[in-house]
Protein backbone atom coordinates (compact mmCIF):
# COMPACT_ATOMS: atom_id res chain seq x y z
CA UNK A 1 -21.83 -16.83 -40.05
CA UNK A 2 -19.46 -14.97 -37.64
CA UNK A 3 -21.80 -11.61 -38.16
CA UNK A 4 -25.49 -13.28 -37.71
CA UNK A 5 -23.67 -14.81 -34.50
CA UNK A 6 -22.95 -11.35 -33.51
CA UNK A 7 -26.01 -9.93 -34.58
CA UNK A 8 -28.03 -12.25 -32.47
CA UNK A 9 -26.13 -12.40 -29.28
CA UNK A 10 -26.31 -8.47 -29.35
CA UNK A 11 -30.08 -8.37 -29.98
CA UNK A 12 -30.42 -11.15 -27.02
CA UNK A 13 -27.92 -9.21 -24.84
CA UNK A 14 -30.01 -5.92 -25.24
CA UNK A 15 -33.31 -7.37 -25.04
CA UNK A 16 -32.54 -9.86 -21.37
CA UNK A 17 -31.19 -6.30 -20.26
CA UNK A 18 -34.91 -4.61 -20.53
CA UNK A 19 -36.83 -7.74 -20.28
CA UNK A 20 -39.19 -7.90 -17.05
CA UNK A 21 -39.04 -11.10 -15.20
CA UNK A 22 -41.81 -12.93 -14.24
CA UNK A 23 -41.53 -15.84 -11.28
CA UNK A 24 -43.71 -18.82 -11.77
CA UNK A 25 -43.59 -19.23 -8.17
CA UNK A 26 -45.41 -16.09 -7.80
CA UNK A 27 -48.25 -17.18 -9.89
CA UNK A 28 -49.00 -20.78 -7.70
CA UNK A 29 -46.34 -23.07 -9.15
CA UNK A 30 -44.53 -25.38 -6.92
CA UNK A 31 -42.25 -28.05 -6.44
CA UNK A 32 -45.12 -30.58 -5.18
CA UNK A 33 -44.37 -33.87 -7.35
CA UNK A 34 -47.91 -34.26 -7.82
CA UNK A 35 -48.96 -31.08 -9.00
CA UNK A 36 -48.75 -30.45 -12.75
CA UNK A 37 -47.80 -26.80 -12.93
CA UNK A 38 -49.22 -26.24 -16.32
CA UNK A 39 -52.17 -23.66 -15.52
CA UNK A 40 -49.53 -21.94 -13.26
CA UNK A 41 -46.80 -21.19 -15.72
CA UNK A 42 -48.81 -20.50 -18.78
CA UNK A 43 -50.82 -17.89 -16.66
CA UNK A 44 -47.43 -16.54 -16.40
CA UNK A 45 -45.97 -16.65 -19.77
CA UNK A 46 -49.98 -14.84 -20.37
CA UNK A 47 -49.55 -12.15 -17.92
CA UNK A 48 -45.84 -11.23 -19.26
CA UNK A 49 -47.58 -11.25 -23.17
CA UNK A 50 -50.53 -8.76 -22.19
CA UNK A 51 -48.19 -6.69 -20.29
CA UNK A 52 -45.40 -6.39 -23.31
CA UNK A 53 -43.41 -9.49 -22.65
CA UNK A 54 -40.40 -11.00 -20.60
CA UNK A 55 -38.57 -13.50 -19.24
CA UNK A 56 -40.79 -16.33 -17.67
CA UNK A 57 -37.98 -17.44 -14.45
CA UNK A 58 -37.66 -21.40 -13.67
CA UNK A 59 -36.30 -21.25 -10.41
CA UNK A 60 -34.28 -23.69 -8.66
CA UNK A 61 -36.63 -26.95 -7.48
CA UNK A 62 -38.41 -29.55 -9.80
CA UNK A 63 -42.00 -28.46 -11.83
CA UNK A 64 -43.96 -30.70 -13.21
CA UNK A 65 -45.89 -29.58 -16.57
CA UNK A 66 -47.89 -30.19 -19.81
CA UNK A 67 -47.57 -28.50 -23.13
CA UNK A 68 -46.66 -24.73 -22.85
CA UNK A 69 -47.22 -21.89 -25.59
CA UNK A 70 -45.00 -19.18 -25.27
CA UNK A 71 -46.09 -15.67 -26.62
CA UNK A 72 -44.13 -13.24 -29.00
CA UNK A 73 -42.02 -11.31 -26.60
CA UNK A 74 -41.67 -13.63 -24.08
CA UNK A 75 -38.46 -15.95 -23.20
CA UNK A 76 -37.11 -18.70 -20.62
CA UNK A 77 -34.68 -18.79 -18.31
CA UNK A 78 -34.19 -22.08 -16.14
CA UNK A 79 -31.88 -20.47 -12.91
CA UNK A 80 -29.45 -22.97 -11.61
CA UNK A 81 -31.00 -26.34 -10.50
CA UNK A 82 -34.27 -25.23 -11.95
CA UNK A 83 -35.55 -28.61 -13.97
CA UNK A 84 -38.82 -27.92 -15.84
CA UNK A 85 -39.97 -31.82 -16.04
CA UNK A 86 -42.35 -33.10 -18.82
CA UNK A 87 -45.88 -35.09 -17.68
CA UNK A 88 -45.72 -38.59 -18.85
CA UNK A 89 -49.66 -38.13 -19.67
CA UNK A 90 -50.51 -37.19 -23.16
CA UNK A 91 -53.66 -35.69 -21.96
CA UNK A 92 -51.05 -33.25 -21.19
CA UNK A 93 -50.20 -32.46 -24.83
CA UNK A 94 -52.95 -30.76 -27.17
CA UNK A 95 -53.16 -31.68 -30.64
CA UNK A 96 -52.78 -28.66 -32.29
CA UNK A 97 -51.81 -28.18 -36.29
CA UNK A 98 -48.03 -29.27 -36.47
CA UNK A 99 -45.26 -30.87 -38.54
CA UNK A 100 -43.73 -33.96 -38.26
CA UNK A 101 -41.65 -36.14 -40.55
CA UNK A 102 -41.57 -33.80 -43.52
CA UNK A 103 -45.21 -33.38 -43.61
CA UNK A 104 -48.08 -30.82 -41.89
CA UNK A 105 -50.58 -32.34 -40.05
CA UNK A 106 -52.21 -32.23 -36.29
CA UNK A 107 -50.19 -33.46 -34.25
CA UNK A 108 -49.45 -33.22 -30.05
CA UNK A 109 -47.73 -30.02 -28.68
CA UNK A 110 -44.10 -29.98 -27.35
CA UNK A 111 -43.18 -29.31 -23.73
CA UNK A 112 -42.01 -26.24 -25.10
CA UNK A 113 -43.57 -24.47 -28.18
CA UNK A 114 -43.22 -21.07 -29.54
CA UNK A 115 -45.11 -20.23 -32.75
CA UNK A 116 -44.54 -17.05 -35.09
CA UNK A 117 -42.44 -15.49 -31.60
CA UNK A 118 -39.49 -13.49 -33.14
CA UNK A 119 -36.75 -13.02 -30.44
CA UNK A 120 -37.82 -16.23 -28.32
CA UNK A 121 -34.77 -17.42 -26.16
CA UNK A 122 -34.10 -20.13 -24.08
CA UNK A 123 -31.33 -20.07 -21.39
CA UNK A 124 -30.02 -22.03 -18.54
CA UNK A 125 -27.92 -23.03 -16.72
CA UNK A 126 -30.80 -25.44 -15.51
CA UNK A 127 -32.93 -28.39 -17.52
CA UNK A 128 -35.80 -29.58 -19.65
CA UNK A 129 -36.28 -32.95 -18.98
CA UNK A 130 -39.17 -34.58 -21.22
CA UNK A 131 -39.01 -37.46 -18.94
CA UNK A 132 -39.77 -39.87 -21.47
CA UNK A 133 -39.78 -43.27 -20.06
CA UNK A 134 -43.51 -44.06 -20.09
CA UNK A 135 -43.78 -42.99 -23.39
CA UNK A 136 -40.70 -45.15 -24.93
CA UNK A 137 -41.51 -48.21 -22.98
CA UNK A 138 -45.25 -47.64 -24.48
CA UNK A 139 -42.91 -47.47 -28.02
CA UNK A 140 -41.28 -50.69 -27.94
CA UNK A 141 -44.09 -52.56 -26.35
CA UNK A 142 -46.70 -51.27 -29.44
CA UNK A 143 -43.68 -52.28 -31.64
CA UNK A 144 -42.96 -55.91 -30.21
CA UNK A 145 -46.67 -56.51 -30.68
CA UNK A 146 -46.91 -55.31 -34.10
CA UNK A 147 -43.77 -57.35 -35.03
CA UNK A 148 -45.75 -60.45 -33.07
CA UNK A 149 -49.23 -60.11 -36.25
CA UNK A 150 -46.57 -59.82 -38.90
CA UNK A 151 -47.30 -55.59 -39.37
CA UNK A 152 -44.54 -52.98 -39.66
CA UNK A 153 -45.26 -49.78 -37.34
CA UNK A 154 -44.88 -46.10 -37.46
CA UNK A 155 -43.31 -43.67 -35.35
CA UNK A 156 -46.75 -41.67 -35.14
CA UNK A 157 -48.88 -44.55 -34.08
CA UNK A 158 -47.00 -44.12 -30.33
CA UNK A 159 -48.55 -40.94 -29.24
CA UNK A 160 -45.51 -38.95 -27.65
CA UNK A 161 -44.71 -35.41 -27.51
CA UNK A 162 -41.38 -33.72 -28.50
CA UNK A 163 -39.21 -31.36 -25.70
CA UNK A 164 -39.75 -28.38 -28.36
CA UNK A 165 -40.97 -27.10 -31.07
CA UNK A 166 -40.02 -23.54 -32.44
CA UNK A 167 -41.71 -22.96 -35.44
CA UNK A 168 -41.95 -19.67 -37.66
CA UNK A 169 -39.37 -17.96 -35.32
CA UNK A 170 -36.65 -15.61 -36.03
CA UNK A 171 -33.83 -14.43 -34.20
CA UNK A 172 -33.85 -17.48 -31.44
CA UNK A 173 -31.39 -18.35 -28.81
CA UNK A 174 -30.99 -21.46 -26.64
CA UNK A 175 -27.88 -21.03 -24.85
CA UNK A 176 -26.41 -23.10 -21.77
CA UNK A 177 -29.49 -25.43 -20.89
CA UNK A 178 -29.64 -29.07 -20.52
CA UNK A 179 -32.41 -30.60 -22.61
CA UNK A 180 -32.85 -34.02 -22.24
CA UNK A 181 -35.52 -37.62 -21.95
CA UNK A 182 -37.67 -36.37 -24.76
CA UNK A 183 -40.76 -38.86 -25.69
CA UNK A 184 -40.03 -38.09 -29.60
CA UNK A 185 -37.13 -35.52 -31.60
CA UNK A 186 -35.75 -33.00 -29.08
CA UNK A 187 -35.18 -29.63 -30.54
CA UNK A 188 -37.38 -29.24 -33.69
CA UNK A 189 -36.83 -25.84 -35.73
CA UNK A 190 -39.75 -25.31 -38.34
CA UNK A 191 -39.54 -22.34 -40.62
CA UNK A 192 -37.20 -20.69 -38.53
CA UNK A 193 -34.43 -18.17 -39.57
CA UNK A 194 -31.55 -17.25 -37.13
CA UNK A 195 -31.24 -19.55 -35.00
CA UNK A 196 -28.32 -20.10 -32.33
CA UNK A 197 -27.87 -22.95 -30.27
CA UNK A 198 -24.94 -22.72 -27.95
CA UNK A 199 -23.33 -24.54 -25.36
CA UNK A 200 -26.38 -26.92 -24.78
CA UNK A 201 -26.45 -30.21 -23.21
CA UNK A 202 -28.62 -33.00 -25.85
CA UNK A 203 -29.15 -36.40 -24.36
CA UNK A 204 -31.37 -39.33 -24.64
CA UNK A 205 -30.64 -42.59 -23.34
CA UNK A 206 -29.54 -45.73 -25.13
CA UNK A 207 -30.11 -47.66 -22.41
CA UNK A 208 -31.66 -49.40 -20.31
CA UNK A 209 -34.78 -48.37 -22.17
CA UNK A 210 -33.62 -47.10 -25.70
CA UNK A 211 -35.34 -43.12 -26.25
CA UNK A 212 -37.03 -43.77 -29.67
CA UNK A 213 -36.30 -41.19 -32.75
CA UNK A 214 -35.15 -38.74 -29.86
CA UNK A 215 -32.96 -36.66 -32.48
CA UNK A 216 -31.07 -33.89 -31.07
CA UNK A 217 -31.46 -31.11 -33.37
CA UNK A 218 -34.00 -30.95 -36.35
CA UNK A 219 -33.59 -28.60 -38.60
CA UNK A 220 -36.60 -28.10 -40.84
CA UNK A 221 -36.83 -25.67 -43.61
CA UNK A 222 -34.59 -23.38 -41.55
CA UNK A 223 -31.70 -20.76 -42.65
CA UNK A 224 -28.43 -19.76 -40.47
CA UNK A 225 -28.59 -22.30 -37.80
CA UNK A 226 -25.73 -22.39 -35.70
CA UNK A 227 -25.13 -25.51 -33.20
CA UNK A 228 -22.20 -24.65 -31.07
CA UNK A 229 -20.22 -25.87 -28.14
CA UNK A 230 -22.93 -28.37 -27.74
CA UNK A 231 -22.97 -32.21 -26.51
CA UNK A 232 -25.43 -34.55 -28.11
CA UNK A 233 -25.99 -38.08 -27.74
CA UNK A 234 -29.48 -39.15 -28.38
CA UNK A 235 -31.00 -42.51 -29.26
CA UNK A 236 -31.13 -40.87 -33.15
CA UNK A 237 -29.66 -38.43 -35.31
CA UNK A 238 -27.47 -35.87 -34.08
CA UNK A 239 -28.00 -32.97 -36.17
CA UNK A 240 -30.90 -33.66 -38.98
CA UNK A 241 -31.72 -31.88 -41.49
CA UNK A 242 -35.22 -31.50 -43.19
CA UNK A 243 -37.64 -30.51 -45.29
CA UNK A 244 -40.35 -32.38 -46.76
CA UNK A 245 -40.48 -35.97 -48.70
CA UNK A 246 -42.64 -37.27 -51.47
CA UNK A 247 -42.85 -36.92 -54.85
CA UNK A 248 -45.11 -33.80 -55.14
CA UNK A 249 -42.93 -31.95 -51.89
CA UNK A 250 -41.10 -29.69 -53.68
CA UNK A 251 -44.57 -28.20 -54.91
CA UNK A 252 -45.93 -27.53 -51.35
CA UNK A 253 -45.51 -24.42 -50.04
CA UNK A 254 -45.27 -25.58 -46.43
CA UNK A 255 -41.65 -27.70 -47.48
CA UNK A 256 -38.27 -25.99 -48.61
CA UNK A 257 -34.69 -25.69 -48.33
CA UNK A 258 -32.24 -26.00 -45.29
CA UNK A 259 -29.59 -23.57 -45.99
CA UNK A 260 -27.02 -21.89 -44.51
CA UNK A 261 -26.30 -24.31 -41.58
CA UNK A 262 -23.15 -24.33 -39.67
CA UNK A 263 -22.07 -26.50 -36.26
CA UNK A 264 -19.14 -26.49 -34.68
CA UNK A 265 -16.78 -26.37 -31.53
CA UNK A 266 -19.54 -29.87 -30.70
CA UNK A 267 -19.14 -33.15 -28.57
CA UNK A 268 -21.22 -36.22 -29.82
CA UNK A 269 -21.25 -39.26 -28.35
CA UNK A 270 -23.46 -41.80 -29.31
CA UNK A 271 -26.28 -41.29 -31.75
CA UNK A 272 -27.12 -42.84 -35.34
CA UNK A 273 -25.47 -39.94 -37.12
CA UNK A 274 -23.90 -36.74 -36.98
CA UNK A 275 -24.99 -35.44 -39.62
CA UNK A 276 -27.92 -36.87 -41.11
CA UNK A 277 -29.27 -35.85 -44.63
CA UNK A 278 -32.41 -37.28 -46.60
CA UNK A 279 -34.92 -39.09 -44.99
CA UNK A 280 -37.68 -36.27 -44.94
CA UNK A 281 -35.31 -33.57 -46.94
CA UNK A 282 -35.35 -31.88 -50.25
CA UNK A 283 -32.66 -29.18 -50.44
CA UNK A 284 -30.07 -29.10 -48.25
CA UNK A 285 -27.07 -26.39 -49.32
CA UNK A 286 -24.06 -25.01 -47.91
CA UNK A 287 -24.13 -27.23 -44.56
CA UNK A 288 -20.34 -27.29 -42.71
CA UNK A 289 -19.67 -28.80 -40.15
CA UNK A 290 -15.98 -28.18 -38.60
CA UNK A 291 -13.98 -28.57 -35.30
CA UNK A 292 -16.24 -31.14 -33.93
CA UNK A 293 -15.12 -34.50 -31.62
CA UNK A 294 -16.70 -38.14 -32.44
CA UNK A 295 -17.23 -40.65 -29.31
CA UNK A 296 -19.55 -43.01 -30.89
CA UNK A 297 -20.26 -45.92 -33.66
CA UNK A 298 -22.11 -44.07 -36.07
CA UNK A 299 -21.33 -42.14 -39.67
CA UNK A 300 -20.29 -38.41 -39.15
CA UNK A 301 -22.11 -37.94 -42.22
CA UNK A 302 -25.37 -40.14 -43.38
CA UNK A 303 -27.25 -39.15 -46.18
CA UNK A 304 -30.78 -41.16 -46.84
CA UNK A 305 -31.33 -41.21 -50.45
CA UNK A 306 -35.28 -41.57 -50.86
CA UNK A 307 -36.70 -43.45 -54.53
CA UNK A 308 -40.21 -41.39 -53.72
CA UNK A 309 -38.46 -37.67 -53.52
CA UNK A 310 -36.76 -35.41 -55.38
CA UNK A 311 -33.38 -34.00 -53.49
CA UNK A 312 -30.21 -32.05 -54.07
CA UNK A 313 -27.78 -32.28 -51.35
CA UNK A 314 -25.12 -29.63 -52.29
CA UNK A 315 -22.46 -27.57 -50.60
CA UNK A 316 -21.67 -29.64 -47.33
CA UNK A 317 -18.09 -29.35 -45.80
CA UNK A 318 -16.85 -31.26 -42.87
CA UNK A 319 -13.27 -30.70 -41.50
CA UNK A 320 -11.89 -30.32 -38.58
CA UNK A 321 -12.69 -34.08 -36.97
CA UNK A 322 -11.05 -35.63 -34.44
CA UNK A 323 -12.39 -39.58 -32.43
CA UNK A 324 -13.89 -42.60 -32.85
CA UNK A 325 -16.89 -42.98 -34.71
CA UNK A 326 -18.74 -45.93 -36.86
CA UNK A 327 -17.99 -44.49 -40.61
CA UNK A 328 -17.05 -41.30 -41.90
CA UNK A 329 -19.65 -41.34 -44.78
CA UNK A 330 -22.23 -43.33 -44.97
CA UNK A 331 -24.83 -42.89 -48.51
CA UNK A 332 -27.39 -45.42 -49.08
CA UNK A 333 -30.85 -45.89 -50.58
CA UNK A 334 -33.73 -44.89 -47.67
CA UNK A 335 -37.03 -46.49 -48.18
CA UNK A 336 -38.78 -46.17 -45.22
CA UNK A 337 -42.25 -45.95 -45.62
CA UNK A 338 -41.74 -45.22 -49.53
CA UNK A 339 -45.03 -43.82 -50.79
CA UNK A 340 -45.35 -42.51 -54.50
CA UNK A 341 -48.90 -41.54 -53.80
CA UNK A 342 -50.28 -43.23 -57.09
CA UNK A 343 -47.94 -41.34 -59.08
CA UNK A 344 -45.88 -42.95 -62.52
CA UNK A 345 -42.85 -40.33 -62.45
CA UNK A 346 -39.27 -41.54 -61.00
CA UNK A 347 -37.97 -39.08 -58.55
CA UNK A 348 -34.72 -38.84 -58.70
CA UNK A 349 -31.61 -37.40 -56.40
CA UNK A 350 -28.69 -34.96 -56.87
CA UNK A 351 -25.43 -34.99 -54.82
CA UNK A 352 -22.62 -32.70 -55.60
CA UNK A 353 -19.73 -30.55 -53.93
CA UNK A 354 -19.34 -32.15 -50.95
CA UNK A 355 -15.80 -32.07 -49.18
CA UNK A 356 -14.47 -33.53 -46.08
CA UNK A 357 -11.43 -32.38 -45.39
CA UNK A 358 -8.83 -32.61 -42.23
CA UNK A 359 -10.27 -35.68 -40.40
CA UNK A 360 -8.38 -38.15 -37.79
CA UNK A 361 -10.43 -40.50 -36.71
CA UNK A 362 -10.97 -44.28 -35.57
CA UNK A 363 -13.64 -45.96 -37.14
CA UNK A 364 -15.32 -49.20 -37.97
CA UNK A 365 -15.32 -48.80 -41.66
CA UNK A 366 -13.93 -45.66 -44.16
CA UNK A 367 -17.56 -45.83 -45.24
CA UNK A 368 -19.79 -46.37 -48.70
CA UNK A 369 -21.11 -43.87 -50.77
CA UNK A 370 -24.71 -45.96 -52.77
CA UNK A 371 -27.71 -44.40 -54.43
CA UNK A 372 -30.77 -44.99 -56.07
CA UNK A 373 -30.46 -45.94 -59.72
CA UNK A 374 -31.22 -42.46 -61.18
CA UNK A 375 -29.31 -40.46 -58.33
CA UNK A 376 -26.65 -38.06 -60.25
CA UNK A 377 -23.58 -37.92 -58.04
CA UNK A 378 -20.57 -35.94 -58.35
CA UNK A 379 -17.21 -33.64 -57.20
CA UNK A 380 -17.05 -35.57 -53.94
CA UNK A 381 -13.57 -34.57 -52.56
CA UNK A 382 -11.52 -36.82 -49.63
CA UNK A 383 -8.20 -35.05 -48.37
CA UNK A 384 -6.17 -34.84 -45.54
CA UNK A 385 -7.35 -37.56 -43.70
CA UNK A 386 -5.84 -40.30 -41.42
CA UNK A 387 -7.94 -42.96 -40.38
CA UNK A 388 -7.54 -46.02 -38.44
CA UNK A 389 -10.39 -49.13 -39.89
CA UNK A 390 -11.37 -52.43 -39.94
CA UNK A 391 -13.00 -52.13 -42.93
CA UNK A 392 -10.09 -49.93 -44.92
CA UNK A 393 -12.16 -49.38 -48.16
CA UNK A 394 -14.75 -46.88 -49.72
CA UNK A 395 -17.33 -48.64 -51.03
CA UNK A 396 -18.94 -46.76 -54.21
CA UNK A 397 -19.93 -47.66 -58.35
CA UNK A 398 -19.59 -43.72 -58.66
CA UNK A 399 -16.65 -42.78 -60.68
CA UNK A 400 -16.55 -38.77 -59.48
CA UNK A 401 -14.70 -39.55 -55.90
CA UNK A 402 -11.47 -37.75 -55.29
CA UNK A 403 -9.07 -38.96 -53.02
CA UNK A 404 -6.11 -36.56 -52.02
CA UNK A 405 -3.68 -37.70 -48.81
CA UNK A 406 -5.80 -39.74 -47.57
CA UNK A 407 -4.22 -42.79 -45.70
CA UNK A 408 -6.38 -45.58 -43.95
CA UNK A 409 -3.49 -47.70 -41.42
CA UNK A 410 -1.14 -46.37 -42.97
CA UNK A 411 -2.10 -46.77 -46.57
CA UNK A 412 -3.60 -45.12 -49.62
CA UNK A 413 -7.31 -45.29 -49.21
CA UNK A 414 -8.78 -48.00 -51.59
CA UNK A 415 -12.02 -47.39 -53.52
CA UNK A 416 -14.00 -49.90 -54.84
């Protein structure tokens, strides 16, 4: 891990030294609130791509735009009180062929997208802000009124866009930017090897209007991620990790494995997990997570175990904890919108080698560890943990937990 991180901040450091820079001011954009800049800035990020590439330059004032495509070669940078600001129209957004929630289909563009654009980069210090409010209050109003006719509803029947979507990248950097009030998931990696996200700012509200399945990070059929010296709190996961559900995923080519994934030196406050493993994910292997604080009410690690998908969840390690949060593990049976697509077979899931080690934390409950019937469990390892509870135990029927000094107030951890 420590020699892709210095393989891509010296790539990025050479290539921001010869990169042109290209102004959207120059090219008509302008702070006027009721101007969408779109036409302006991707005429820019156009111009920089015929002539060899560069750095497209936010400056500082507030732009209003649609659904941007960024070219190989070309980059980001959002100059100090620069805030690129999402339309609230989805007129604004194309559909164009995507991926969302494990599966490929057309779907509406990002505020940000780069597609098969090796060396892309985002950089701050100023902000994306989706600003999302139409679009969530549009959310819980089609939701309420679903709920009202007795139907359950979807997070695609809402049509909202994402902040962005990198997808077939390599080599990508998003360092020191605020990215925030996304409609849908924030950050969305797709296919995408070498990735490093540093010393970002996440957020999506909780309040007054909740930001719907605004996840911070999703990381989807990805290898070496790094998530570092970042803050997230979003009204979702934290950090996800994808790849694909059903029971024939593992057989199409356009799902895989999440490997390789390391975050660390990160703030989160609240979300609905940390970590969050399983409810559109296949493989996940050799995830750590380490030197991270906890400010919230929700597990530091959630895994989704899905009866419709076959999954092996291997390799994790989380140490290094410190705060309050809801539970420090948290497994359970996920069967939202379980589909077995007219198939008889019984997927089953796979759990194994997973360690969390050196934690001191506050929490509601130690946590419960719960599968599917089938699931195969095993060599899940406690140790060197301290935890103030209300709920003391570890709930689990799995017989291959280890416990080693690990005291809950003040006492040997009970499992039951």
């Amino acid at each position: 891990m420590n020699k892709l991180l210095l393989i891509i901040c010296l790539f990025t450091s050479i290539a921001n030294t010869q990169a042109r820079e290209y102004l959207i001011t120059d090219f008509g954009a302008c702070t006027d609130s009721t101007q969408l800049n779109t036409t302006f800035i991707q005429q820019t990020i156009d111009k920089a791509s015929t002539e060899g590439g560069g750095i497209i330059v936010i400056p500082k004032g507030v732009f209003l735009s649609g659904a941007l495509f960024f070219k190989p070669n070309t980059s980001l940078r959002l100059e100090a009180g620069a805030v690129l600001k999402g339309s609230d129209n989805i007129a604004d957004y194309p559909l164009i062929p995507s991926r969302m929630e494990g599966q490929n289909l057309d779907y509406y563009a990002a505020l940000i997208n780069a597609d098969n654009a090796n060396n892309f980069s985002i950089t701050g210090p100023g902000t994306i802000n989706g600003n999302g409010l139409k679009f969530w209050k549009e959310f819980w109003a089609h939701r309420e009124e679903m709920k009202r006719i007795g139907k359950s509803s979807t997070n695609l029947e809402v049509h909202r866009p994402r902040l962005l979507f990198i997808r077939g990248c390599n080599n990508v950097v998003i360092r020191n930017a605020t990215l925030c009030n996304s409609g849908f998931w924030t950050t969305h990696l797709y296919q995408c090897n070498n990735v490093l996200i540093e010393n970002c700012t996440i957020r999506a509200p909780f309040k007054p209007v909740p930001a719907p399945s605004s996840d911070g990070v999703d990381i989807d059929v990805c290898k070496k991620v790094i998530v570092r010296g970042c803050y997230i709190s979003v009204n979702d996961d934290g950090v996800c990790i994808k790849g694909g559900k059903g029971p024939n995923a593992r057989n199409l080519p356009e799902n895989g494995a999440v490997e390789d994934i390391l975050v660390e030196n990160c703030t989160f406050g609240d979300t609905h997990g940390t970590l969050t493993i399983g409810s559109e994910s296949l493989w996940a292997r050799n995830i750590t997570v380490r030197n991270c604080k906890m400010n919230n009410n929700c597990p530091i690690l959630r895994i989704k175990m899905r009866p419709d998908t076959y999954q092996t969840f291997e390799n994790v390690k989380i140490s290094n904890i410190t705060g309050k949060c809801g539970n420090i593990i948290e497994m359970r049976p996920w069967k939202q919108f379980f589909n077995m697509e007219g198939r008889t077979e019984k997927p089953y899931g796979i759990v194994r080698n997973i360690i969390l080690d050196n934690i001191n934390v506050s929490c509601k409950s130690f946590g419960i560890i719960e599968g599917n019937p089938t699931d195969q469990v095993s060599n899940i390892i406690f140790k060197n943990i301290t935890a103030t509870a209300e709920v003391p135990e570890l709930t689990t029927k799995y017989q291959n937990i280890k416990a080693v000094n690990v005291t809950v107030n003040g006492k040997p951890l009970i499992i039951k």
